[in-house]
Protein backbone atom coordinates (compact mmCIF):
# COMPACT_ATOMS: atom_id res chain seq x y z
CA UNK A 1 -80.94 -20.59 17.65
CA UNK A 2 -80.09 -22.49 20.79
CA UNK A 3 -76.70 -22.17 22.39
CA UNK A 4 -75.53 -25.45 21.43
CA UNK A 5 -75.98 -24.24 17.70
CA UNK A 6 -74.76 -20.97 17.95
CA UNK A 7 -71.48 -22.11 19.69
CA UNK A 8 -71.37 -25.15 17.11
CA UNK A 9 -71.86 -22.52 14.26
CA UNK A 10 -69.51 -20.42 14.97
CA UNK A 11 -66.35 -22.67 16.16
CA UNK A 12 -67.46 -24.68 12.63
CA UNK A 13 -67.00 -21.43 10.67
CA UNK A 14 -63.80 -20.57 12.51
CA UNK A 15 -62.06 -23.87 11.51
CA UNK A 16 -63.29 -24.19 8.01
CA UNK A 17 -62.47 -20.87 7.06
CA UNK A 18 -58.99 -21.77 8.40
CA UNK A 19 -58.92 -25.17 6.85
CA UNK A 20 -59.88 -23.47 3.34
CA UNK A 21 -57.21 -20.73 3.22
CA UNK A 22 -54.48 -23.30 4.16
CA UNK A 23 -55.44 -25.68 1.19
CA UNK A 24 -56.05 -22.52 -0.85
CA UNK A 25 -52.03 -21.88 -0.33
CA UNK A 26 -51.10 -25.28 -0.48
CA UNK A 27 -53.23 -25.85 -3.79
CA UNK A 28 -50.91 -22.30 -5.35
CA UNK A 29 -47.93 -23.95 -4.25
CA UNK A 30 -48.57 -26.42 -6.10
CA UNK A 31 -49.16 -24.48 -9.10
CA UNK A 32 -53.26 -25.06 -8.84
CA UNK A 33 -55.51 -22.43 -10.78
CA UNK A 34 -57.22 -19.94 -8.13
CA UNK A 35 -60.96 -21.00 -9.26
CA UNK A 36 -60.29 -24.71 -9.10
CA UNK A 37 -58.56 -23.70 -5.64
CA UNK A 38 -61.13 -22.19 -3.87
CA UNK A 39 -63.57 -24.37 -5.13
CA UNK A 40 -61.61 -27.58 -3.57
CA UNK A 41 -60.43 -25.56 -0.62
CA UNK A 42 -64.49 -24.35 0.65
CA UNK A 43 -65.89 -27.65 -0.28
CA UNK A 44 -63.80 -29.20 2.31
CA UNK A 45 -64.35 -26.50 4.85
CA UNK A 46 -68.41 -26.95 4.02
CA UNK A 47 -67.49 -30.66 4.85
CA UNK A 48 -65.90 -29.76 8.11
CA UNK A 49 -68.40 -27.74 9.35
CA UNK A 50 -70.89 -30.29 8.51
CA UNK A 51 -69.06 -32.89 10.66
CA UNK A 52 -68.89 -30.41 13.69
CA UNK A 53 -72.54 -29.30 13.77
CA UNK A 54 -73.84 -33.03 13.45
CA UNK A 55 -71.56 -34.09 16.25
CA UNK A 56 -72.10 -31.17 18.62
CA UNK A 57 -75.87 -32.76 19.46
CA UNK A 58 -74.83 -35.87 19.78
CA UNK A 59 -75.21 -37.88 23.10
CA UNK A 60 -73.08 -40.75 25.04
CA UNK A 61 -74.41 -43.98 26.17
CA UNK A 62 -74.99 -42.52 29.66
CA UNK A 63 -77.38 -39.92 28.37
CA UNK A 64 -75.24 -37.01 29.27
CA UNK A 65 -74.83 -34.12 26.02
CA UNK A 66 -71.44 -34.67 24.70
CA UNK A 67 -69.76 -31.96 25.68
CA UNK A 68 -66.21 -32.95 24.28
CA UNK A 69 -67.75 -33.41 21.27
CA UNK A 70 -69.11 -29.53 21.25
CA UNK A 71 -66.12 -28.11 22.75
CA UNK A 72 -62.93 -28.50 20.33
CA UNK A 73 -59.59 -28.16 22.13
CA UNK A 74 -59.34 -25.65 24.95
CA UNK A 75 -60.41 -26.71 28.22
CA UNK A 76 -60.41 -30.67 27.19
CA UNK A 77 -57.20 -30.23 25.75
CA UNK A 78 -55.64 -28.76 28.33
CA UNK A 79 -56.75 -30.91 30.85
CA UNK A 80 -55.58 -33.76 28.63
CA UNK A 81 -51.98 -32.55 27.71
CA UNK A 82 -51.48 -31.89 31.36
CA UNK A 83 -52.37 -35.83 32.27
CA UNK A 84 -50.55 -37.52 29.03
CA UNK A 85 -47.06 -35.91 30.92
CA UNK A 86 -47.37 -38.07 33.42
CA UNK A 87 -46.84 -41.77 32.63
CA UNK A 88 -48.48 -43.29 35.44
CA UNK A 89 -51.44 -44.55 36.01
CA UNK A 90 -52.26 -41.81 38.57
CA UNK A 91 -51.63 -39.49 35.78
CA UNK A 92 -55.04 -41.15 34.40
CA UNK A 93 -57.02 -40.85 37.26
CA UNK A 94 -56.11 -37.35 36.95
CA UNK A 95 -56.89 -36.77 33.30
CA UNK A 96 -59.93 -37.71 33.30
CA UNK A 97 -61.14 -35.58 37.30
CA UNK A 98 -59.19 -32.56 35.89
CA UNK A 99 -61.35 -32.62 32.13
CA UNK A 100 -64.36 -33.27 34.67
CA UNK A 101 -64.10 -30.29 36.88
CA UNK A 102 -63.00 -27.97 34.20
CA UNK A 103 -65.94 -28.88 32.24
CA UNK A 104 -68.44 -29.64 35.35
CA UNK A 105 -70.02 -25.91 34.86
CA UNK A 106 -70.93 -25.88 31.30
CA UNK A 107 -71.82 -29.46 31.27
CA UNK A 108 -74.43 -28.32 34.16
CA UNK A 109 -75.76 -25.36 32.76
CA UNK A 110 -76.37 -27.82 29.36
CA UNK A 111 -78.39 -30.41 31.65
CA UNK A 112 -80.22 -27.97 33.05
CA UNK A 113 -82.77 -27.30 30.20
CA UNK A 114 -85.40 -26.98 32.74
CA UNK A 115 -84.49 -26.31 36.40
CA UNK A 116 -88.39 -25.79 37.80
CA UNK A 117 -88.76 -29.29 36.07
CA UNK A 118 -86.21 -30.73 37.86
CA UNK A 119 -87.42 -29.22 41.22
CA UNK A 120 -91.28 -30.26 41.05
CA UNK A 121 -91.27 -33.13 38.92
CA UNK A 122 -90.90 -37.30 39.36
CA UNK A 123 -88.72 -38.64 36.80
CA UNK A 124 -91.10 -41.95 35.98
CA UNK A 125 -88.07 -43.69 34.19
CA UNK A 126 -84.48 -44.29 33.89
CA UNK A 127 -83.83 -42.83 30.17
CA UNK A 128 -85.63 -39.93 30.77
CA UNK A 129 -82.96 -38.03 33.32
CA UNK A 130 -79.98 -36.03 32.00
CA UNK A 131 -76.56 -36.25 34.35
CA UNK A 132 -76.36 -33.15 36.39
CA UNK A 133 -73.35 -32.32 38.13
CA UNK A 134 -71.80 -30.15 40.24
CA UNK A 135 -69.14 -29.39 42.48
CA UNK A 136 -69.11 -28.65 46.29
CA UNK A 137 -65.89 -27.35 48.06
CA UNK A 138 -63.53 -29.25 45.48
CA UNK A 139 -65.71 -32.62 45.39
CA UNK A 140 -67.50 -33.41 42.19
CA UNK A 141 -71.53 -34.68 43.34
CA UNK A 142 -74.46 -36.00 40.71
CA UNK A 143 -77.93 -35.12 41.34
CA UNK A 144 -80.47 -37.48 41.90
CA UNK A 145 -83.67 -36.54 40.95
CA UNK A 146 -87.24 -36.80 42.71
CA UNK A 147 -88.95 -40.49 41.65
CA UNK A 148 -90.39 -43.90 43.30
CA UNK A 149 -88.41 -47.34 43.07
CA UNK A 150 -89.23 -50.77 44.59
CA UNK A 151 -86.76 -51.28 47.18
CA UNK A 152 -85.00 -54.55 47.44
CA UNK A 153 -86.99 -57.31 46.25
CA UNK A 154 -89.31 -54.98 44.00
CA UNK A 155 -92.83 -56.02 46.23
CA UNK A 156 -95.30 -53.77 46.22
CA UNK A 157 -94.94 -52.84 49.67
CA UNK A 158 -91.45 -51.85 49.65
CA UNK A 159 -91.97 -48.75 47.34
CA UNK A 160 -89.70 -46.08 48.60
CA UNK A 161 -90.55 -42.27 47.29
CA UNK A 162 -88.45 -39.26 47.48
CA UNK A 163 -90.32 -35.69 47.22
CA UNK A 164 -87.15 -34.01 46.88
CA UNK A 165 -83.80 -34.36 45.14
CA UNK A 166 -80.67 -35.02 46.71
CA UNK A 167 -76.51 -34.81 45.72
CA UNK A 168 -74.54 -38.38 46.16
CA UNK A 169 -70.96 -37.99 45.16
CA UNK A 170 -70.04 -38.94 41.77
CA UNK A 171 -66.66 -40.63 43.03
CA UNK A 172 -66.06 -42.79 46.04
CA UNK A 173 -64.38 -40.99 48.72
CA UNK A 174 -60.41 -40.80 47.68
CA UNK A 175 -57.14 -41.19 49.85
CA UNK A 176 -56.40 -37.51 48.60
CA UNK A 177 -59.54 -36.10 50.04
CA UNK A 178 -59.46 -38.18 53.02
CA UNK A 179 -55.89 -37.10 53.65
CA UNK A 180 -57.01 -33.64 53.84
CA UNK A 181 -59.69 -33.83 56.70
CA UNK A 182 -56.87 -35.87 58.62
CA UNK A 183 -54.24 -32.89 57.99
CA UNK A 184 -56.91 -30.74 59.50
CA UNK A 185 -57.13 -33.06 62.67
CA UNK A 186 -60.64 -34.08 62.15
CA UNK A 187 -59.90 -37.34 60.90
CA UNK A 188 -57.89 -40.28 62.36
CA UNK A 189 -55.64 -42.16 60.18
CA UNK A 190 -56.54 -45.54 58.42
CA UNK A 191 -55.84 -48.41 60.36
CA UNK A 192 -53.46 -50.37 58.66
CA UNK A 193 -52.00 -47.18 56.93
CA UNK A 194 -49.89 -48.91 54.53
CA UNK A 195 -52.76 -48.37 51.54
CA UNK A 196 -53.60 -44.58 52.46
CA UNK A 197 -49.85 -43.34 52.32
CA UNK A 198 -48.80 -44.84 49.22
CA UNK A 199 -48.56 -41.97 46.53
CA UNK A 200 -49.74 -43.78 43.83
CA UNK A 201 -53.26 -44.75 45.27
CA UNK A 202 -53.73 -41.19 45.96
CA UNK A 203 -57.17 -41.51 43.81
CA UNK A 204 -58.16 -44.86 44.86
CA UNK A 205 -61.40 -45.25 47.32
CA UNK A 206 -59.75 -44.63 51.00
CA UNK A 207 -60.17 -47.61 52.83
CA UNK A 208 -59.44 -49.52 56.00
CA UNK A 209 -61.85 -46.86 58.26
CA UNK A 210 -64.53 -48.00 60.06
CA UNK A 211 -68.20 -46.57 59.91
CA UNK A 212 -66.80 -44.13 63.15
CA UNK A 213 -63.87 -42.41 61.07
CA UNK A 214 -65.81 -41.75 58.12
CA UNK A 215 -68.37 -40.44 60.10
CA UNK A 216 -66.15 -37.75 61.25
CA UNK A 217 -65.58 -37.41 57.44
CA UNK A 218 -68.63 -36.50 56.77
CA UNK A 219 -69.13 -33.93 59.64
CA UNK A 220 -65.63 -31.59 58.28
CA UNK A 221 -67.18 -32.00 54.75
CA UNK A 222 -70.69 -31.08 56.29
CA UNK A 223 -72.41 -33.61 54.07
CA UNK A 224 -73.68 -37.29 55.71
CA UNK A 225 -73.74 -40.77 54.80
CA UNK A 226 -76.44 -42.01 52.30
CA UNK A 227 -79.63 -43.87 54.17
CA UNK A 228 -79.66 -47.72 53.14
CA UNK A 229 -82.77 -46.37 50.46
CA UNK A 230 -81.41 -43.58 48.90
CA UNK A 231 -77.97 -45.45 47.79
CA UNK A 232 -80.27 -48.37 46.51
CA UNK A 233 -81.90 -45.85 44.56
CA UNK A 234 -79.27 -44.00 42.89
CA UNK A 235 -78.22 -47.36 42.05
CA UNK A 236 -81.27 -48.91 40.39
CA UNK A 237 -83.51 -45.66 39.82
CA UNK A 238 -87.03 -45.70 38.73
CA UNK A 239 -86.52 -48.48 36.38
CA UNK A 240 -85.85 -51.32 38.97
CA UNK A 241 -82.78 -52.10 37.57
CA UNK A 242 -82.35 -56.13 38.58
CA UNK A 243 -78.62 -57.17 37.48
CA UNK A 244 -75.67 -55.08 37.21
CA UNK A 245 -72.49 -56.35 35.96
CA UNK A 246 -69.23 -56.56 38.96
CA UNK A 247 -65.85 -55.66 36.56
CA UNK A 248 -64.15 -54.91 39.33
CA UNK A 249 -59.97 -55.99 39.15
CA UNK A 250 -57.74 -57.59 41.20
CA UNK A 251 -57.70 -54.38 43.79
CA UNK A 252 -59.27 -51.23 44.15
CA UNK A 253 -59.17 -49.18 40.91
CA UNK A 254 -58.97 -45.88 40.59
CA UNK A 255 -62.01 -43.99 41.32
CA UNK A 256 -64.20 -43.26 37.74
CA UNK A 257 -61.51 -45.48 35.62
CA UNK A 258 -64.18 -48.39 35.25
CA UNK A 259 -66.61 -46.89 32.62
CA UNK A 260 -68.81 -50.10 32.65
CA UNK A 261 -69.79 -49.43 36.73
CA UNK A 262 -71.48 -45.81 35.88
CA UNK A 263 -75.28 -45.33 37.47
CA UNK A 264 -78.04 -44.08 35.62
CA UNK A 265 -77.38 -40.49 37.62
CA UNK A 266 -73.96 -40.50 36.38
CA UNK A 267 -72.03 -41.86 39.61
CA UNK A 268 -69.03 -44.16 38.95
CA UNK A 269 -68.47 -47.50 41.40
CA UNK A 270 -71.29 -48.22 42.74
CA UNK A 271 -71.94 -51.78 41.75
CA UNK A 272 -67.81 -52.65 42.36
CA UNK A 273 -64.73 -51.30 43.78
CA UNK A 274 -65.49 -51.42 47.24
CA UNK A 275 -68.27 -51.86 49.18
CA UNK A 276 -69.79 -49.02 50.55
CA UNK A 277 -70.99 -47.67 54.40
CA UNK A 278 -74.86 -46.08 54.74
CA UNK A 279 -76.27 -44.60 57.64
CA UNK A 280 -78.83 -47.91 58.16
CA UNK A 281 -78.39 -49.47 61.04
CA UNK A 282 -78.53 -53.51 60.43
CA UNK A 283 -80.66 -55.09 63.44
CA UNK A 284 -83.44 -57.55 61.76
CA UNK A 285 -85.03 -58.18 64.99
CA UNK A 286 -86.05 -54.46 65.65
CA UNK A 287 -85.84 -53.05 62.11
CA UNK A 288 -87.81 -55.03 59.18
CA UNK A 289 -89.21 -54.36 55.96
CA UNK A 290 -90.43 -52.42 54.66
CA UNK A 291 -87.89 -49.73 54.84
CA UNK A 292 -89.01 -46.77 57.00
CA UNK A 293 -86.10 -44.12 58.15
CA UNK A 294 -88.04 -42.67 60.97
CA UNK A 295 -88.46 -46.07 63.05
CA UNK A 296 -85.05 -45.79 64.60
CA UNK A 297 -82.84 -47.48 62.36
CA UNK A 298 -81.25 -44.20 61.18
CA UNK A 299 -79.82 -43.13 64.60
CA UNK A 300 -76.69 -41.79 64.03
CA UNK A 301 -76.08 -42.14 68.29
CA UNK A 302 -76.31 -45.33 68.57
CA UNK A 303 -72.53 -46.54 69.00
CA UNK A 304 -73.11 -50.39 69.30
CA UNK A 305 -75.23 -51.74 66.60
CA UNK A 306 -73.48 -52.86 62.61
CA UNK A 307 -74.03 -50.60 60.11
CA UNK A 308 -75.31 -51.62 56.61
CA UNK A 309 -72.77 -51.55 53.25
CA UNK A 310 -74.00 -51.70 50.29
CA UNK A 311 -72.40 -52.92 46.94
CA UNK A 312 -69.75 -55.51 46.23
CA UNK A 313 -65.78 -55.39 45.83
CA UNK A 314 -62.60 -55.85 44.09
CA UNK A 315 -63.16 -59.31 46.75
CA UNK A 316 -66.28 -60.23 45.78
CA UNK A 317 -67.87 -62.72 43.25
CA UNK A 318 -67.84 -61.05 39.31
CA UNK A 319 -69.91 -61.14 37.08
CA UNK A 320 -73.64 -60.89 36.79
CA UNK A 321 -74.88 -59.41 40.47
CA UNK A 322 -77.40 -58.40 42.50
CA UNK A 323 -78.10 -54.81 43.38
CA UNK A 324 -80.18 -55.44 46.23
CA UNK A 325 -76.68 -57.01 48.16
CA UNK A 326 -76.38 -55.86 51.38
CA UNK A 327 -74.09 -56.62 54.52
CA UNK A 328 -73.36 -55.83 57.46
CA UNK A 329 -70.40 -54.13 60.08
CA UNK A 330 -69.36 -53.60 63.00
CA UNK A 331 -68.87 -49.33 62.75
CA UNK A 332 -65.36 -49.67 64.83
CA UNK A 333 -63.44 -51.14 61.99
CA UNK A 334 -62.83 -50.62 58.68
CA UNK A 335 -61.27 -53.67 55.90
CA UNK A 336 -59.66 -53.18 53.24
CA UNK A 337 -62.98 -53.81 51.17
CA UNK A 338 -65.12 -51.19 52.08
CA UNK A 339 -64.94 -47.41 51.80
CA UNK A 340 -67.81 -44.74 51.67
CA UNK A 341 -69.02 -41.96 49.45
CA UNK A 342 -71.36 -39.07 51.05
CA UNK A 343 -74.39 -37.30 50.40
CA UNK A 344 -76.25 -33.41 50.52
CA UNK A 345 -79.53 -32.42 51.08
CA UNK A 346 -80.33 -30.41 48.11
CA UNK A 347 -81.37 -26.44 48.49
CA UNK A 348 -82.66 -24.25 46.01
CA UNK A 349 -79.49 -22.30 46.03
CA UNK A 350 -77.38 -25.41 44.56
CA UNK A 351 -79.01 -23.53 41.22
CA UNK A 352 -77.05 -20.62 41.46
CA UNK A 353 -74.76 -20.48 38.45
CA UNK A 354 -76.46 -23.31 36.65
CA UNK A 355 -78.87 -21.58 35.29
């Protein structure tokens, strides 16, 4: 019996047998023989428990195991009683991150059927890969696994492999965690301010930094900006993925609200929002196609030349889109339109406790 079952077994047995002594009452309160009773009352506990163990193995659309499915009440409940308090819509930003990172561990160790699998082999498509997540220092990051896509316009020459896997951060990069590496003095205020103080965008995409600040960023988290390649492909993955769909509102929404902008590694925004800064620096005349990241155009010294962004925003055209969009910045300044999210090199003790 796998753990799914035996968990599913025994919270089903725990809640019918409840379920059947409280109709069993009700039923002699109401003057019901005990045969006929008991008979009623385990016949809908059987039922119950029937309903639990065929929901426990179900999955969601984005191929991760349904964990609030398997998991009655407890940790999902708590995280959710503590949100519906709050009548704002921070409060829902908040509902949903807090049910996340109490259940981030044992919706790891349920991806992780296979962990050398993971390590040595290529996904070859989309459908195939199980969201893994996990969290580093506070932040919540997806992996993305080892595979070969077609980089921008899918020609044969443009085929961009990666031997090993890599975290990207399930969430854009909020005003709350910015906030915190500019209370520590490594980080310089956004520039206007007016969008990073306000309370209630605490858990909207920080914004208004140019590719400079969140550079710093990335050094106090000790994680990096993704290369132009790697955020294309845990965008489009293995599959190739052509058109993605831009719901993005009137203004930044809060990070992970929009469940129609989710990638096929399980990270939330990437198509919409805001648009987002890589590592690549943008200089057509030195720096062509195909993509290669040891020609020069991942410097991370060079202080003149625009820096790639990737995605579209709450600005941009909606609608049916094109996930090869790129353009272009100059790193001193930030809009109101773009923001970041960061990624980690992957090590072989990222397993520990997953397994």
């Amino acid at each position: 019996m796998s753990l799914q079952e035996f968990v599913a077994t025994v919270v089903a047995g725990i809640i019918s047998s409840v379920l059947a002594a409280f109709l069993a009452l009700w039923f002699q309160k109401q003057g019901g023989k005990s045969i006929v009773t008991h008979v009623i009352a385990a016949g809908v506990g059987l039922i119950g428990s029937l309903i639990l163990v065929a929901g426990f193995g179900q999955t969601n659309s984005s191929g991760e195991i349904a964990i609030r499915t398997a998991i009655p009440v407890t940790q999902t409940a708590i995280a959710e009683e503590w949100a519906l308090v709050h009548a704002t819509e921070t409060a829902f930003a908040n509902q949903a991150h807090a049910t996340e990172i109490l259940l981030a561990t044992v919706q790891s160790t349920a991806n992780f059927r296979d962990l050398p699998t993971i390590i040595s082999t290529p996904v070859e498509n989309n459908s195939q890969w199980i969201s893994v997540t996990k969290e580093f220092d506070g932040v919540l990051m997806v992996l993305v696994p080892r595979g070969c896509f077609f980089m921008g316009e899918n020609k044969e020459d443009e085929q961009q492999c990666f031997d090993t896997p890599y975290w990207i951060d399930k969430y854009e990069v909020t005003n709350a965690l910015y906030k915190l590496c500019v209370e520590a003095k490594d980080c310089h205020k956004p520039v206007p301010p007016d969008l990073y103080v306000d309370p209630n965008r605490a858990d909207r995409p920080v914004t208004n930094i140019g590719w400079f600040d969140a550079k710093d960023y990335t050094n106090w988290r000790k994680c990096r900006f993704p290369t132009e390649a790697e955020w294309e492909y845990a965008l489009r993955g293995v599959d190739n993925i052509t058109s993605f769909e831009n719901t993005s509102g009137s203004d930044t929404s809060f990070v992970g609200s929009n469940l129609s902008d989710i990638s096929w590694i399980g990270a939330y925004d990437m198509i919409g929002n805001v648009s987002e800064w890589t590592s690549t620096i943008y200089d057509p005349k030195k720096f062509g196609h195909p993509y290669d990241a040891k020609d020069g155009r991942e410097d991370l010294t060079d202080k003149i030349s625009e820096r790639i962004t990737r995605a579209y925003s709450f600005g941009d055209f909606k609608g049916t889109v094109d996930p090869t969009h790129r353009t272009h910045s100059d790193p001193r300044y930030g809009s109101q339109f773009t923001g970041f999210r960061c990624v980690r090199d992957f090590q072989l003790s990222d397993l520990d406790g997953l397994n």
